[in-house]
Protein backbone atom coordinates (compact mmCIF):
# COMPACT_ATOMS: atom_id res chain seq x y z
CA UNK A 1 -155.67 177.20 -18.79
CA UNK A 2 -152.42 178.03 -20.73
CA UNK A 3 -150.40 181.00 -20.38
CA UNK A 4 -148.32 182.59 -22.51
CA UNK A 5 -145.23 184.10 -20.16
CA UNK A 6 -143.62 186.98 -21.39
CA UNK A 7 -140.21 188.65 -20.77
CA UNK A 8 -139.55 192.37 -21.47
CA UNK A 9 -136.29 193.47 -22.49
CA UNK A 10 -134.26 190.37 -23.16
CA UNK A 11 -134.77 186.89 -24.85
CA UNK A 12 -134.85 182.93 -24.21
CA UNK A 13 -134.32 179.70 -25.21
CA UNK A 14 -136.30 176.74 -24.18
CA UNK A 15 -134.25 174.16 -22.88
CA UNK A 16 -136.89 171.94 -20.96
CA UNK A 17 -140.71 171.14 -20.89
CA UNK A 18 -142.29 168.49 -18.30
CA UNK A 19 -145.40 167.42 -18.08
CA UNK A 20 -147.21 164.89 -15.88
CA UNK A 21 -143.24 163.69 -15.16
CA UNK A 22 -141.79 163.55 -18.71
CA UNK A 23 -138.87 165.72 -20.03
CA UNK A 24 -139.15 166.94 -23.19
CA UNK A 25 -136.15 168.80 -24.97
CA UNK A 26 -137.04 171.25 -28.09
CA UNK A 27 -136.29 169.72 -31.06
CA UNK A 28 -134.21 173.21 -31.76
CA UNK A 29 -132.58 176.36 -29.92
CA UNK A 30 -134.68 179.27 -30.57
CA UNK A 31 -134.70 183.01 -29.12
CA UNK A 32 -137.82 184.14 -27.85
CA UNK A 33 -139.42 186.72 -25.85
CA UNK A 34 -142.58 184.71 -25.03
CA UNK A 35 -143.82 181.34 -24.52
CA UNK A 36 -147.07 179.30 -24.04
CA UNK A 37 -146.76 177.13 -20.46
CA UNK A 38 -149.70 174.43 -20.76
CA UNK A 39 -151.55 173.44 -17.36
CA UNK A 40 -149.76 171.86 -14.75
CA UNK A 41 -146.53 172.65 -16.89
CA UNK A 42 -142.96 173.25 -15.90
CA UNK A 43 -141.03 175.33 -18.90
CA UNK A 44 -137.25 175.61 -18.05
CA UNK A 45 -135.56 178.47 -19.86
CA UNK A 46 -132.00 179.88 -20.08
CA UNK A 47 -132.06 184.12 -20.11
CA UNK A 48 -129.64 186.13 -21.91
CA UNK A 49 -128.97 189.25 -20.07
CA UNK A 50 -126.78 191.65 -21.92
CA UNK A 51 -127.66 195.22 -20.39
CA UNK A 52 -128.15 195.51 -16.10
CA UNK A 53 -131.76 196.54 -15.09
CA UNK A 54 -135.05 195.62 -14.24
CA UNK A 55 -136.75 192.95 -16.47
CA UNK A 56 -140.58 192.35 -15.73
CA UNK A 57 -141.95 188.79 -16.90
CA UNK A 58 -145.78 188.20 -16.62
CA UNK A 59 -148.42 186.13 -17.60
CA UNK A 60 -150.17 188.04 -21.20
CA UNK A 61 -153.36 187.24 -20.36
CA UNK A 62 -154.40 190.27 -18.50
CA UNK A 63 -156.53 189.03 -15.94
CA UNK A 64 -153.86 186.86 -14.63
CA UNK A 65 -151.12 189.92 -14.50
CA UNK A 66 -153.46 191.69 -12.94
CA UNK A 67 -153.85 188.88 -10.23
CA UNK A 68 -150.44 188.80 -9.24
CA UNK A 69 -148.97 186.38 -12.46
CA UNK A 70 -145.90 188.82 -12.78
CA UNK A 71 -142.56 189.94 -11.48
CA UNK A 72 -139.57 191.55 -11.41
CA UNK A 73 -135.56 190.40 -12.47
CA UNK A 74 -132.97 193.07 -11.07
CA UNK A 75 -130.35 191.85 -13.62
CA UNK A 76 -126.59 193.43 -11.77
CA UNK A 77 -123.84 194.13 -13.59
């Protein structure tokens, strides 16, 4: 099952995708706040963090939150 991964308070760019051992680049630079990670997926992102705080990221399908696909980034100054 996909999941579309979510970031609050900040955005990303999606630098990487593999996928059964092939590296995909995005054919542009684009800020988001969420993106879709296919099955068996690795999605490499960079984060811009412009304020210090606590930044949850989870999984939007709420069944999967809700079984432990989410987190917390203590972003320092």
């Amino acid at each position: 099952m996909d999941h579309p991964f979510h970031v609050h308070g900040t955005q990303f760019q999606v630098i990487e995708r593999v996928r059964d051992g092939k590296v995909a680049k995005p054919a542009y630079l684009a800020w988001k706040d969420t993106v879709n990670v296919a099955r068996g997926e690795t999605v490499r992102l960079v984060i811009r963090q412009e304020q210090p705080g606590a930044r949850m990221y989870h999984c939007h399908i709420l069944e999967h939150e809700q079984l432990g696909m989410m987190g917390i980034v203590d972003v320092r100054a």
